[in-house]
C-alpha atoms as a PDB file:
ATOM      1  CA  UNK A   1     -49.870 -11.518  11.015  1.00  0.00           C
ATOM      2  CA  UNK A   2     -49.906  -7.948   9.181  1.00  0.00           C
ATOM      3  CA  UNK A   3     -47.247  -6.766  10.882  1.00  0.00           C
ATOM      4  CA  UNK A   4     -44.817  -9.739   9.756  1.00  0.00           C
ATOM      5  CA  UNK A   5     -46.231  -9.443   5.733  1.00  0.00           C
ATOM      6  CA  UNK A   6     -45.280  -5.756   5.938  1.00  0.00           C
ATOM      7  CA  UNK A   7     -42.127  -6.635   7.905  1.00  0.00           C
ATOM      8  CA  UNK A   8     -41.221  -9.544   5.263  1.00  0.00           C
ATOM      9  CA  UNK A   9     -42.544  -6.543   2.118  1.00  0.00           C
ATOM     10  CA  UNK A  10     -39.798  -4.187   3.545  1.00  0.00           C
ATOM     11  CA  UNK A  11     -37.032  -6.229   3.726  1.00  0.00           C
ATOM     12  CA  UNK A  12     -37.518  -7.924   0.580  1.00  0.00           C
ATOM     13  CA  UNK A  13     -37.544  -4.050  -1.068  1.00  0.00           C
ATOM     14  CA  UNK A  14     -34.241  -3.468   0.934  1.00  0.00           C
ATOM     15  CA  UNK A  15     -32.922  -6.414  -0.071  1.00  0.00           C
ATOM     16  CA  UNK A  16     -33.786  -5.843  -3.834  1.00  0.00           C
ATOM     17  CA  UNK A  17     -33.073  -2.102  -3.701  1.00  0.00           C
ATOM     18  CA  UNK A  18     -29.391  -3.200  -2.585  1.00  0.00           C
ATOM     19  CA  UNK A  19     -29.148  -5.749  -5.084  1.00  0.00           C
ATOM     20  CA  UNK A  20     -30.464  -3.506  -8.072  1.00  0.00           C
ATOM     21  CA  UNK A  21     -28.723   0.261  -6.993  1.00  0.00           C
ATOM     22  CA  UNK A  22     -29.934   3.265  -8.847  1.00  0.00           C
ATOM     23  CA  UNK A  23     -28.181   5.355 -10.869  1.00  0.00           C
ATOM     24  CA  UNK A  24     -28.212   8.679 -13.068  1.00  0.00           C
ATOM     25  CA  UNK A  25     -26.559   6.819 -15.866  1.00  0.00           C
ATOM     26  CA  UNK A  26     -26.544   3.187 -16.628  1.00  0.00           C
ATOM     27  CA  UNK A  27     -24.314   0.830 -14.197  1.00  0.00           C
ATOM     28  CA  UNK A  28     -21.782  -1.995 -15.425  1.00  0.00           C
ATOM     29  CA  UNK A  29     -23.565  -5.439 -15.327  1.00  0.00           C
ATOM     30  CA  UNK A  30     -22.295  -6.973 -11.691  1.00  0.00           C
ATOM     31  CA  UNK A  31     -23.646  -8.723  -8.719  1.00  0.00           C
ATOM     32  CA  UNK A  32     -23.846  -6.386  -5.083  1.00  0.00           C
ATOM     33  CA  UNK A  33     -23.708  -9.795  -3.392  1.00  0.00           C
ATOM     34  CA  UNK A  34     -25.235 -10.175   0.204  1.00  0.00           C
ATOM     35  CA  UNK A  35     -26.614  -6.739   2.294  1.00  0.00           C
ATOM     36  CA  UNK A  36     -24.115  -4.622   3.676  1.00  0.00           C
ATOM     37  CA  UNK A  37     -21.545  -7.504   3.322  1.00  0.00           C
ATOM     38  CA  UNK A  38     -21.741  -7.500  -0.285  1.00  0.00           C
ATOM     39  CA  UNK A  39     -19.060 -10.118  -1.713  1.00  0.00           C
ATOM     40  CA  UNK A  40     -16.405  -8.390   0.599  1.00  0.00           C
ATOM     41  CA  UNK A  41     -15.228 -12.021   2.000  1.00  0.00           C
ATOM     42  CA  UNK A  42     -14.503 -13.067  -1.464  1.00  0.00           C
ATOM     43  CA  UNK A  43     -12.634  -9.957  -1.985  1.00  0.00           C
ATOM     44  CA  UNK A  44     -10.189 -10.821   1.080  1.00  0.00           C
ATOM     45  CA  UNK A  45      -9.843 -14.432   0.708  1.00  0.00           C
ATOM     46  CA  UNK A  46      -6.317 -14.937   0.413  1.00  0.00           C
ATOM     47  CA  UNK A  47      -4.898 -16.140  -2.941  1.00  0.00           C
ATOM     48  CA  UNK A  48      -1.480 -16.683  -4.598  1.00  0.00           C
ATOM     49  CA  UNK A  49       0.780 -13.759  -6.102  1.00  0.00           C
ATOM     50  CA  UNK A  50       1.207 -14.893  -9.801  1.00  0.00           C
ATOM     51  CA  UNK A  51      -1.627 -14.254 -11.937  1.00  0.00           C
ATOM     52  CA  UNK A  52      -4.451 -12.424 -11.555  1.00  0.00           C
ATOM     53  CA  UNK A  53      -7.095 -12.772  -8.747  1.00  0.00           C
ATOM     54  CA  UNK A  54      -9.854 -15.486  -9.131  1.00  0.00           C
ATOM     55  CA  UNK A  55     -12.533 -12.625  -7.732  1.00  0.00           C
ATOM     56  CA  UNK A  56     -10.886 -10.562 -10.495  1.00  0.00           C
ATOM     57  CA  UNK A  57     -11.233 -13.516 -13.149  1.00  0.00           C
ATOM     58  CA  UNK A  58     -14.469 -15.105 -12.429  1.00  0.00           C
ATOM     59  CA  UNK A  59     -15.818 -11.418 -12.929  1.00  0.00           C
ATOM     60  CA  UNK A  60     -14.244 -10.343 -15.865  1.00  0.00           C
ATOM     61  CA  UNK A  61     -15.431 -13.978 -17.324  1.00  0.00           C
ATOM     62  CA  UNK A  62     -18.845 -13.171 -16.319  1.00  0.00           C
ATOM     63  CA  UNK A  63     -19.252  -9.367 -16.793  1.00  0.00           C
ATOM     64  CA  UNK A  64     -16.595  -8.289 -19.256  1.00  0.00           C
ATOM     65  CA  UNK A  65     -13.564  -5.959 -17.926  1.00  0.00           C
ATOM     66  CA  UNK A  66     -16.000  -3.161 -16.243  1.00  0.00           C
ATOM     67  CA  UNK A  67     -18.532  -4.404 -13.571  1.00  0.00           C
ATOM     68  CA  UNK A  68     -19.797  -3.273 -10.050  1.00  0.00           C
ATOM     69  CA  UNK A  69     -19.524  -4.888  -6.689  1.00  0.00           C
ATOM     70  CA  UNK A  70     -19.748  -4.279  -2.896  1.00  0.00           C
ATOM     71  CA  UNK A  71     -16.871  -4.265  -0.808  1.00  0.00           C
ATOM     72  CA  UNK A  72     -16.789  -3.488   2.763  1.00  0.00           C
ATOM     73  CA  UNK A  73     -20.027  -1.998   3.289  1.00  0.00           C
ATOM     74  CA  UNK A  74     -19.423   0.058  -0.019  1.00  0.00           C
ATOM     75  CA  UNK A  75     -21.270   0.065  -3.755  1.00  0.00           C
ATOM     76  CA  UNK A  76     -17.929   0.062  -6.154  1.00  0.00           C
ATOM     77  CA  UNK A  77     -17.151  -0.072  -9.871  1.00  0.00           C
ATOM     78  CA  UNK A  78     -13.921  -1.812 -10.827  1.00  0.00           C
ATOM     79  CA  UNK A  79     -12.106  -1.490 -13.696  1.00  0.00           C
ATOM     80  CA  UNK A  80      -9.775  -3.834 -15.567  1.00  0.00           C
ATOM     81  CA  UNK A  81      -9.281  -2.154 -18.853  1.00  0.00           C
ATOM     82  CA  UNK A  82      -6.019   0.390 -19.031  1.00  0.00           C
ATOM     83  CA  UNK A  83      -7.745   2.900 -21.408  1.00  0.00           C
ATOM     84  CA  UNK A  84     -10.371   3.143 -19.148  1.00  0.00           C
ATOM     85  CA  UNK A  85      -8.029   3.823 -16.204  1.00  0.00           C
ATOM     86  CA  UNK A  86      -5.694   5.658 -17.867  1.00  0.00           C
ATOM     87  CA  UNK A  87      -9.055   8.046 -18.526  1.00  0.00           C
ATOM     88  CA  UNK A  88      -9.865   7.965 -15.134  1.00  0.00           C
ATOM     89  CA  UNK A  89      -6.346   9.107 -13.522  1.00  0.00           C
ATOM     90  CA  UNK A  90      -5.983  11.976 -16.071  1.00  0.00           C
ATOM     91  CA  UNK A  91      -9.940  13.061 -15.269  1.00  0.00           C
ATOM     92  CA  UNK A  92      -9.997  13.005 -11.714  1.00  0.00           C
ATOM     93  CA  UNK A  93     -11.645  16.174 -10.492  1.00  0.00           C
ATOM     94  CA  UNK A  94     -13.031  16.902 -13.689  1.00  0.00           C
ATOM     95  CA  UNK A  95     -14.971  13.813 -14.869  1.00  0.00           C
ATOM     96  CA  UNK A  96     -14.379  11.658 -11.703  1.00  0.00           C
ATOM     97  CA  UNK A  97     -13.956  12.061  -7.920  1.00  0.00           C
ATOM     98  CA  UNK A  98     -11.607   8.727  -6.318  1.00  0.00           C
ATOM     99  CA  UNK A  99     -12.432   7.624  -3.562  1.00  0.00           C
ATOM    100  CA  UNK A 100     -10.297   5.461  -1.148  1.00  0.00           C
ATOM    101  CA  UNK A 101     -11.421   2.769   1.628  1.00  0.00           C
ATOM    102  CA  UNK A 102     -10.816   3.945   5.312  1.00  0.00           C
ATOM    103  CA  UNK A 103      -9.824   1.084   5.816  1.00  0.00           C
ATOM    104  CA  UNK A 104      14.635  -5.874   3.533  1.00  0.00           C
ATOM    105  CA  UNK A 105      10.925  -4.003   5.335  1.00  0.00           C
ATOM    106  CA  UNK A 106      12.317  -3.982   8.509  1.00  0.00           C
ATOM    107  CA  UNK A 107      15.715  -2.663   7.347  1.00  0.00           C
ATOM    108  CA  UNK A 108      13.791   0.067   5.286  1.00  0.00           C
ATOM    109  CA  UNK A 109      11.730   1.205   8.096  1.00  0.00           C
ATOM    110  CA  UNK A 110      14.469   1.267  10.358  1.00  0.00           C
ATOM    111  CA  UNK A 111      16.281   3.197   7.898  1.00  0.00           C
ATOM    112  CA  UNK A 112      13.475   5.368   7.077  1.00  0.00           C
ATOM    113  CA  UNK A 113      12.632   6.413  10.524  1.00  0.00           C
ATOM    114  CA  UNK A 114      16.035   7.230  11.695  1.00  0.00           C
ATOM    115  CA  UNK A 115      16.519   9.303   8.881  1.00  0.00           C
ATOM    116  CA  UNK A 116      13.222  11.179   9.620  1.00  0.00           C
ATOM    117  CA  UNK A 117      12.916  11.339  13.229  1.00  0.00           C
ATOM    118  CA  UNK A 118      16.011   9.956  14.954  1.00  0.00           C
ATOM    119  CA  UNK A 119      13.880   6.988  15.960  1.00  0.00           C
ATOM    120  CA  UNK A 120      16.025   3.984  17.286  1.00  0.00           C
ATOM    121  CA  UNK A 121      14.002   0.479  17.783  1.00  0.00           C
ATOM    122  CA  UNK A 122      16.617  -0.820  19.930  1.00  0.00           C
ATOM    123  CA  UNK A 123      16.145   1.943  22.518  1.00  0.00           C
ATOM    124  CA  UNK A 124      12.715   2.981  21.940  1.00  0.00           C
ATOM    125  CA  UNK A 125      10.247   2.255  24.687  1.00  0.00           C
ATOM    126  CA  UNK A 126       7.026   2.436  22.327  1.00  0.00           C
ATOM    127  CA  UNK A 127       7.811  -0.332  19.532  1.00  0.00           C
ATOM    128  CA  UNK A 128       6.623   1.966  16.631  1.00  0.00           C
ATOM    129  CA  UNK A 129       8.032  -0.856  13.933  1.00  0.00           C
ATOM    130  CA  UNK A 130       4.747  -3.110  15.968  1.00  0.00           C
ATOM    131  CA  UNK A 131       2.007  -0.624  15.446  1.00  0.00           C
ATOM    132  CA  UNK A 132       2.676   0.419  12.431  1.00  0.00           C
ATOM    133  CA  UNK A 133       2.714  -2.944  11.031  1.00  0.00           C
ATOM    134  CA  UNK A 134      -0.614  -3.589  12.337  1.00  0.00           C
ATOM    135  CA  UNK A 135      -1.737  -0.346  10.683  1.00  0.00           C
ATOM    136  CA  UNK A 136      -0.489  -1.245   7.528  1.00  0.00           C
ATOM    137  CA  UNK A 137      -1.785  -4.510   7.610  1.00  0.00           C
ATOM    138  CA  UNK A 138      -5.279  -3.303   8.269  1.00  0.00           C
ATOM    139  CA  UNK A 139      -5.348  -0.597   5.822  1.00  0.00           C
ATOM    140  CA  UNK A 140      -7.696  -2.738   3.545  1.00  0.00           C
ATOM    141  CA  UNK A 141      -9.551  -4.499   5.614  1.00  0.00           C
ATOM    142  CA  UNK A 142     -13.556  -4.859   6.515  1.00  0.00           C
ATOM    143  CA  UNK A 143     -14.621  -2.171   8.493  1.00  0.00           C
ATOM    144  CA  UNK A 144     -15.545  -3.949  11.961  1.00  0.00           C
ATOM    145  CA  UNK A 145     -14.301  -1.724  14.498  1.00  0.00           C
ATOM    146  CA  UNK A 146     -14.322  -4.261  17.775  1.00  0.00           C
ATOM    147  CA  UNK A 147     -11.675  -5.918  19.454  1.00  0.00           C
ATOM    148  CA  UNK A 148     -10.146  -8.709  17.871  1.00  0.00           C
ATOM    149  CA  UNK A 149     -10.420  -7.810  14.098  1.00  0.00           C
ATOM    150  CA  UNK A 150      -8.039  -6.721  12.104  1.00  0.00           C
ATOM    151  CA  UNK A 151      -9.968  -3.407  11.355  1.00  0.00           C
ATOM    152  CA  UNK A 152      -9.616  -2.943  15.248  1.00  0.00           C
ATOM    153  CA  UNK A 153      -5.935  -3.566  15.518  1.00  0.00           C
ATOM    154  CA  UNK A 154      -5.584  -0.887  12.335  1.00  0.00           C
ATOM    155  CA  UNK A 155      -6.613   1.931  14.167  1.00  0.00           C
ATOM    156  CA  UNK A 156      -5.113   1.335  17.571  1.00  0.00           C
ATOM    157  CA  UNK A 157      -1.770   1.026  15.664  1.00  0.00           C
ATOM    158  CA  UNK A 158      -2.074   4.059  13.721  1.00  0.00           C
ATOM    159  CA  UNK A 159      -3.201   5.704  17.308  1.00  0.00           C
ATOM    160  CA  UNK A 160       0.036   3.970  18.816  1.00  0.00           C
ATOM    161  CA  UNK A 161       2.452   5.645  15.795  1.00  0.00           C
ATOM    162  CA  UNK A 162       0.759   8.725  16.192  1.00  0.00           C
ATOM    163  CA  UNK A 163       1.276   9.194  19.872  1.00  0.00           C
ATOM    164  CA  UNK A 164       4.877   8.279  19.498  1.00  0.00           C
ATOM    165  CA  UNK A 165       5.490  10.583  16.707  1.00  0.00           C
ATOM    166  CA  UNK A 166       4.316  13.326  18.832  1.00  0.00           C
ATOM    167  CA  UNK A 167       5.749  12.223  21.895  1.00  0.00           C
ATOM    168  CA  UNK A 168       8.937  12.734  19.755  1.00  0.00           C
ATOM    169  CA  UNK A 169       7.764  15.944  18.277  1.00  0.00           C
ATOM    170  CA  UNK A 170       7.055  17.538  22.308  1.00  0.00           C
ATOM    171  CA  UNK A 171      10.211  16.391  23.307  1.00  0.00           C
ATOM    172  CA  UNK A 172      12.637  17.618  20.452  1.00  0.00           C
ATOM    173  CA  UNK A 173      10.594  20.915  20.521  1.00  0.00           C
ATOM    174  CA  UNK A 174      11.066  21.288  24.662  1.00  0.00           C
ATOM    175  CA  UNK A 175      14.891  20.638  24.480  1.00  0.00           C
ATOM    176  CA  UNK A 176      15.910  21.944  20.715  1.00  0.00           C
ATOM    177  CA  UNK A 177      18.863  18.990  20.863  1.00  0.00           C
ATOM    178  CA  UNK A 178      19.708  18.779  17.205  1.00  0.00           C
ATOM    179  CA  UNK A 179      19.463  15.252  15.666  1.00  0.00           C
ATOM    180  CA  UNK A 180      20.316  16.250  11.873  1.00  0.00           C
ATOM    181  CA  UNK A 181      17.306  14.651  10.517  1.00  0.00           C
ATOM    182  CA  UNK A 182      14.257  15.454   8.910  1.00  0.00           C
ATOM    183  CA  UNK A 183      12.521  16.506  11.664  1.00  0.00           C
ATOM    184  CA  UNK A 184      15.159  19.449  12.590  1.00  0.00           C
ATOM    185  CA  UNK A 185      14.285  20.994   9.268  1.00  0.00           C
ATOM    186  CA  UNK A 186      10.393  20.977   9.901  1.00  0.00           C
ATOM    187  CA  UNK A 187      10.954  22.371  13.420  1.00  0.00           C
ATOM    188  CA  UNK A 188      13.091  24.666  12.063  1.00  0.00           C
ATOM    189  CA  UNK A 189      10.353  25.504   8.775  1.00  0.00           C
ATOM    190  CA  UNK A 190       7.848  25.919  11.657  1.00  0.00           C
ATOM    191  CA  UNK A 191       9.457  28.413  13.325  1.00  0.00           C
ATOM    192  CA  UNK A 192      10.008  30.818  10.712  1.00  0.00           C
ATOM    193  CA  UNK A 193       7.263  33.897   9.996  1.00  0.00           C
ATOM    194  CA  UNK A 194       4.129  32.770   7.683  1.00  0.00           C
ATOM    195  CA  UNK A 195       4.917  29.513   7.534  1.00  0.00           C
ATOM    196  CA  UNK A 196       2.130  26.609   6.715  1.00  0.00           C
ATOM    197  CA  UNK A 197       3.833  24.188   9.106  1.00  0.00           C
ATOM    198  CA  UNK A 198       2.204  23.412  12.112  1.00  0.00           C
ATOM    199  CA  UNK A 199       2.190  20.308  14.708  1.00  0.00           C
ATOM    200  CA  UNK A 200      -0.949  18.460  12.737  1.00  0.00           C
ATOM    201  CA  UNK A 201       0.439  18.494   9.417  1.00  0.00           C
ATOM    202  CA  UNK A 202       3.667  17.846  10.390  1.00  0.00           C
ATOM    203  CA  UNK A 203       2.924  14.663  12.168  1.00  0.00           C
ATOM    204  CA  UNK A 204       1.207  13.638   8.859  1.00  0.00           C
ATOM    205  CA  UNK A 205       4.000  14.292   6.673  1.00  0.00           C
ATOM    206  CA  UNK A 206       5.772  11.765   9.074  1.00  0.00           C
ATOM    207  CA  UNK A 207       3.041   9.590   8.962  1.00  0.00           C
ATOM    208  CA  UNK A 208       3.035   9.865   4.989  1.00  0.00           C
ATOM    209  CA  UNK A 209       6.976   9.290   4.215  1.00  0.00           C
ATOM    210  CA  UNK A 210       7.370   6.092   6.811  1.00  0.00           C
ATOM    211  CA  UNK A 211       4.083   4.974   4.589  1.00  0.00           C
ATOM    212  CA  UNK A 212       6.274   5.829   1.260  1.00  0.00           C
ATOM    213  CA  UNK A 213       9.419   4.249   2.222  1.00  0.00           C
ATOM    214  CA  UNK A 214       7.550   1.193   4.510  1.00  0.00           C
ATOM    215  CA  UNK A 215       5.443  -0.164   2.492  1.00  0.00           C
ATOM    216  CA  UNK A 216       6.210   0.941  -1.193  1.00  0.00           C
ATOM    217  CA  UNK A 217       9.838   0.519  -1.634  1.00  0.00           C
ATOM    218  CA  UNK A 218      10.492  -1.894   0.395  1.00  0.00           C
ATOM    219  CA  UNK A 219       7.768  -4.158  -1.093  1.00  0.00           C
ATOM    220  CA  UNK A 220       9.085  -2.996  -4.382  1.00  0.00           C
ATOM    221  CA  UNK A 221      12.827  -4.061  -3.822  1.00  0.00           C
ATOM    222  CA  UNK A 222      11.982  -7.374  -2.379  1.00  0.00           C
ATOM    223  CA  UNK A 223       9.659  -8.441  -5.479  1.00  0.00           C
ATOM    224  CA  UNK A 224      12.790  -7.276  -7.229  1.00  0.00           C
ATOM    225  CA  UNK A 225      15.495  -9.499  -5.924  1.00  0.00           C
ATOM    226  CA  UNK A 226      12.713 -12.347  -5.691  1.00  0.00           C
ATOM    227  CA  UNK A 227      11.860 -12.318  -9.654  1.00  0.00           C
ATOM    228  CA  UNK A 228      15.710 -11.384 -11.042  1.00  0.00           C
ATOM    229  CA  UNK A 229      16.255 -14.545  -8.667  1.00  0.00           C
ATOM    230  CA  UNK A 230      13.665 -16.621 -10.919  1.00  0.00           C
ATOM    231  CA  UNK A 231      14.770 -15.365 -13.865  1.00  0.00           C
ATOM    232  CA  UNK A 232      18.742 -15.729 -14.526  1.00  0.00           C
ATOM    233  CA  UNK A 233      18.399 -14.511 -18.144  1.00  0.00           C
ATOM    234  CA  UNK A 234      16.904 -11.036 -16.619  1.00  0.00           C
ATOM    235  CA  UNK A 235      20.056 -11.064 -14.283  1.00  0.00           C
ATOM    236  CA  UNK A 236      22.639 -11.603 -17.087  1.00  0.00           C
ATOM    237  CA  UNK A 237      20.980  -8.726 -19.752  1.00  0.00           C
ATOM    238  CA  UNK A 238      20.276  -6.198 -16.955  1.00  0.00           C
ATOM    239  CA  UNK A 239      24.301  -4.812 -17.179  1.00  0.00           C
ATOM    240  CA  UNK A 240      24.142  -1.306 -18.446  1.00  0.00           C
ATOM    241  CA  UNK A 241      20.252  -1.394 -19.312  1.00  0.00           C
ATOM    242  CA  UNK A 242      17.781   0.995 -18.374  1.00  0.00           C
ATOM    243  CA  UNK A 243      14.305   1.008 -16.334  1.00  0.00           C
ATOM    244  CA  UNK A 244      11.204   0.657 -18.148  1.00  0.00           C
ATOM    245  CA  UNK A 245       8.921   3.628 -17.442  1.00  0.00           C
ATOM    246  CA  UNK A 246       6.246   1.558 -18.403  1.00  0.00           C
ATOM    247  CA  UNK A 247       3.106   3.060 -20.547  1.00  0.00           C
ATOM    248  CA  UNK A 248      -0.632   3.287 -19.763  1.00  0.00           C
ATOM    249  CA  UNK A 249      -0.712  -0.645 -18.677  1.00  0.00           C
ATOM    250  CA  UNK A 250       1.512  -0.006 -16.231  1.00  0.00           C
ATOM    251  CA  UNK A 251       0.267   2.611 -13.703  1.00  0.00           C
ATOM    252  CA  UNK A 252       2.518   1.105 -10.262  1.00  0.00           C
ATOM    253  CA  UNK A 253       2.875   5.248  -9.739  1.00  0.00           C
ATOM    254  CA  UNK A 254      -0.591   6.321 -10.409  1.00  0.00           C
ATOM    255  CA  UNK A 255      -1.440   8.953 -12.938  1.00  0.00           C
ATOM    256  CA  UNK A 256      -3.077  12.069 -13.272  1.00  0.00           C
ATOM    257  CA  UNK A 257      -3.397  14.513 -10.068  1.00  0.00           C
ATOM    258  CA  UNK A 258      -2.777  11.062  -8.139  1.00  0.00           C
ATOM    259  CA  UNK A 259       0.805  10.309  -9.972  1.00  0.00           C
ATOM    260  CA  UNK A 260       3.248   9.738  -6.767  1.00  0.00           C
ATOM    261  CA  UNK A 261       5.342  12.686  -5.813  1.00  0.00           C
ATOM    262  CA  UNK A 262       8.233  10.338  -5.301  1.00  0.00           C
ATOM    263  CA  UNK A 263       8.053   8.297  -8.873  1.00  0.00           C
ATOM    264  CA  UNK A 264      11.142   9.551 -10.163  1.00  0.00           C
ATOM    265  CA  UNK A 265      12.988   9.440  -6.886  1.00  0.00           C
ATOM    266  CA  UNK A 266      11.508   5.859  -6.386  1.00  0.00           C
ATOM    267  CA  UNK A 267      12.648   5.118  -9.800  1.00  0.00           C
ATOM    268  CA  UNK A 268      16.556   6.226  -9.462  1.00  0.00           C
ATOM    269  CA  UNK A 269      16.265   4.292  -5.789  1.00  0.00           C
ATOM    270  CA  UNK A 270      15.342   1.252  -7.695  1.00  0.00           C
ATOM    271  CA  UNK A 271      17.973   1.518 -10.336  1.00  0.00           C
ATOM    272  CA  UNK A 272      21.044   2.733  -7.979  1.00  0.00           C
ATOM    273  CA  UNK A 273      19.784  -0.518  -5.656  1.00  0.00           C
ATOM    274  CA  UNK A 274      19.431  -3.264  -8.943  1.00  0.00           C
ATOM    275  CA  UNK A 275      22.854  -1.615 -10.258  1.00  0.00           C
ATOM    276  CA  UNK A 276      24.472  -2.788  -7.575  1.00  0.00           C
ATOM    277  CA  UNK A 277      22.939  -5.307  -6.235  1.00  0.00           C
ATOM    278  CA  UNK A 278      23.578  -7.147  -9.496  1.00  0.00           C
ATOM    279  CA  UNK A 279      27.251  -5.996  -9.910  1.00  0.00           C
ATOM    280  CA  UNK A 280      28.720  -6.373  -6.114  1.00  0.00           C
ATOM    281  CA  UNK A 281      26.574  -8.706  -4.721  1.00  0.00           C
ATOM    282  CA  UNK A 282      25.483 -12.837  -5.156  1.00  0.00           C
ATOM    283  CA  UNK A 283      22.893 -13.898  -3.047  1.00  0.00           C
ATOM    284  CA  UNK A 284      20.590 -17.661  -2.745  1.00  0.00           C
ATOM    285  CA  UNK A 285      17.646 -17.669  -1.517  1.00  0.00           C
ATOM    286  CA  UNK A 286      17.273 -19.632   2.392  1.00  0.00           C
ATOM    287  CA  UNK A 287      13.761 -19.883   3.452  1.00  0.00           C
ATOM    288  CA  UNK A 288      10.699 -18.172   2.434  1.00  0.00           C
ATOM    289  CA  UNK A 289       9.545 -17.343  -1.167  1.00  0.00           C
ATOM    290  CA  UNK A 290       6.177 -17.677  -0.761  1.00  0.00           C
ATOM    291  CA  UNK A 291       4.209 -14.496  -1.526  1.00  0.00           C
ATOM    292  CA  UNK A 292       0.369 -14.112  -1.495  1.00  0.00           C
ATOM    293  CA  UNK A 293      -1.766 -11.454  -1.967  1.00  0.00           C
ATOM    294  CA  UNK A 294      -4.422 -10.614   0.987  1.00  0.00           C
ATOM    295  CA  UNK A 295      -5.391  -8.382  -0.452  1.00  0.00           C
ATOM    296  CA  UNK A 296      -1.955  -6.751  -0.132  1.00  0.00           C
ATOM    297  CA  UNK A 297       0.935  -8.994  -0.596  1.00  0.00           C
ATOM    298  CA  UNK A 298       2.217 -11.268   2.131  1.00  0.00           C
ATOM    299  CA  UNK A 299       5.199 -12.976   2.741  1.00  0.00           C
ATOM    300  CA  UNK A 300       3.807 -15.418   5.241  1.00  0.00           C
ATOM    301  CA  UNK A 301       7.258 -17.064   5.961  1.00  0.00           C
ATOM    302  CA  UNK A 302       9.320 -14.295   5.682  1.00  0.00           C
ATOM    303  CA  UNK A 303      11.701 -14.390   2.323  1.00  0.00           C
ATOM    304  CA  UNK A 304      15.840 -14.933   3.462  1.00  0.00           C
ATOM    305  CA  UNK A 305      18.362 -14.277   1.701  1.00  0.00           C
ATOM    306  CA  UNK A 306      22.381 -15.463   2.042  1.00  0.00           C
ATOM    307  CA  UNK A 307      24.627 -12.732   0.462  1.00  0.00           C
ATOM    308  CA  UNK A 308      27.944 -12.421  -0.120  1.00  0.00           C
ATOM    309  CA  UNK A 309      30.343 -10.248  -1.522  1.00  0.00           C
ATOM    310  CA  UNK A 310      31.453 -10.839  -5.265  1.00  0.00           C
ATOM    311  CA  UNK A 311      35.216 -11.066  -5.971  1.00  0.00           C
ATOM    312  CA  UNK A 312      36.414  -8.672  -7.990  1.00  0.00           C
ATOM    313  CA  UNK A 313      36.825 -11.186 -10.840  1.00  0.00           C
ATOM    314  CA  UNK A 314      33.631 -11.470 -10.823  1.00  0.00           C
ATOM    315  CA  UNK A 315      32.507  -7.683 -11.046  1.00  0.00           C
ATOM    316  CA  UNK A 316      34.613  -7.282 -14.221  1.00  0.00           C
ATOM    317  CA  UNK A 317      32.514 -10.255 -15.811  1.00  0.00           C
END
């Protein structure tokens, strides 16, 4: 009988301790949600592209644009306000430490990886296009590392990419058959006297450009042919204009010591691609079109397109 009071005393102090974390300063108002699980299946549930997140809306409702949460195991602030995370991306290291969850694409990839490492689908016995699908997929995911989750099929495609990047690494080093890619040059970096190359970081630098060029690019140039599509008077006034760089509301490169390497590269990529795209090309949507976010976005049926070649009539319109 005492044992299941004190039993009953302890959880109910667990249970309020996780509900009510301490701080040094004073927290955002916000709920924690359930133990451990905190309101991480809310977070996840799968909702549609336009507009912003009903988890996202609900709170902001309820707690004003700052409040904390628990998501996947993990006590979390979020911020909506741009001022706030415009503060945050210029501070980091100084006020503020990030932290990060463990937890046209396949033309791109293709692209991407032959450029890198030589690496041919078609011919390939390890389908590294597969895995690293699966890794990317799982990137935000809960935390459940057994077999059948999506947390599970993460990692063992992530190990799958990594073992055939250095499978490919060994065997280029054994023979020294030049491929012209990038790979020659970081062999060739490697080889030279004090360098800071080595077989670990240059697997990761790999790793880290097929993640560049995968998922951010390509995601980029799709959503770009999908909303000129919706909107014909964007198509007809984008002749001869220029980008947006965007300001402190829009942050799709990050800021601070986190701004991307690759913005302005990314950003001539995207401009080269729209210029002509727009100018050479006509395309019509086929099938697809539906995008959702999960919390990444999702194309669950695909998104086809039927292009054509413009006439040159029609370029000099």
């Amino acid at each position: 009988m005492c044992l299941t009071a004190l039993l009953i005393v302890r959880f109910s102090h667990w249970v309020y301790t996780w509900g009510n974390p301490k701080c040094n300063g004073k927290l955002p108002p916000g709920s924690m949600g359930l133990p451990i699980i905190g309101e991480t299946l809310e977070f996840f549930t799968p909702h549609s592209f336009y507009g912003i997140p009903s988890f996202i809306t609900k709170r902001m409702a309820r707690y004003g644009p700052l409040f904390r949460t628990s998501l996947v195991g993990q006590k979390v602030i979020v911020s909506t306000d741009p001022e706030i995370n415009y503060y945050i991306f210029q501070q980091e290291g100084k006020s503020f430490i990030l932290w990060y969850t463990e937890s046209f694409m396949k033309m791109m990839f293709n692209y991407s990886a032959k450029k890198l490492i030589s690496y041919d689908e078609s011919k390939a016995s390890r389908k590294l296009k597969d895995n690293f699908e699966a890794f990317m997929y799982g990137l935000i995911s809960f935390p459940l590392n057994i077999p059948g989750t999506t947390y599970h099929a993460c990692l063992k495609g992530r190990k799958n990419v990594v073992k055939a990047v250095k499978d490919i690494f060994e065997e280029r080093k054994a023979t020294k058959m030049p491929h012209n890619d990038f790979l020659d040059h970081l062999l060739e970096e490697m080889n030279k006297e004090k360098t800071i190359l080595n077989e670990a970081i240059i697997v990761d630098m790999i790793l880290v450009l097929l993640f560049a060029t995968y998922e951010s690019a390509s995601t980029a140039m799709t959503l770009i042919v999908k909303f000129i599509s919706d909107h014909p008077k964007v198509l007809a006034e984008l002749t001869g204009k220029e980008l947006h760089s965007g300001s402190k509301t829009f942050m799709a490169f990050g800021g601070g010591v986190r701004l991307c390497v690759g913005a302005d590269f990314a950003k001539l990529q995207f401009a080269i691609f729209i210029h002509y795209l727009i100018t050479k090309y006509r395309w019509k949507f086929t099938k697809g079109e539906d995008i959702i976010r999960r919390p990444g976005l999702v194309f669950p049926n695909g998104l086809t397109i039927e292009i054509s070649e413009k006439v040159r009539s029609e370029e000099d319109e």
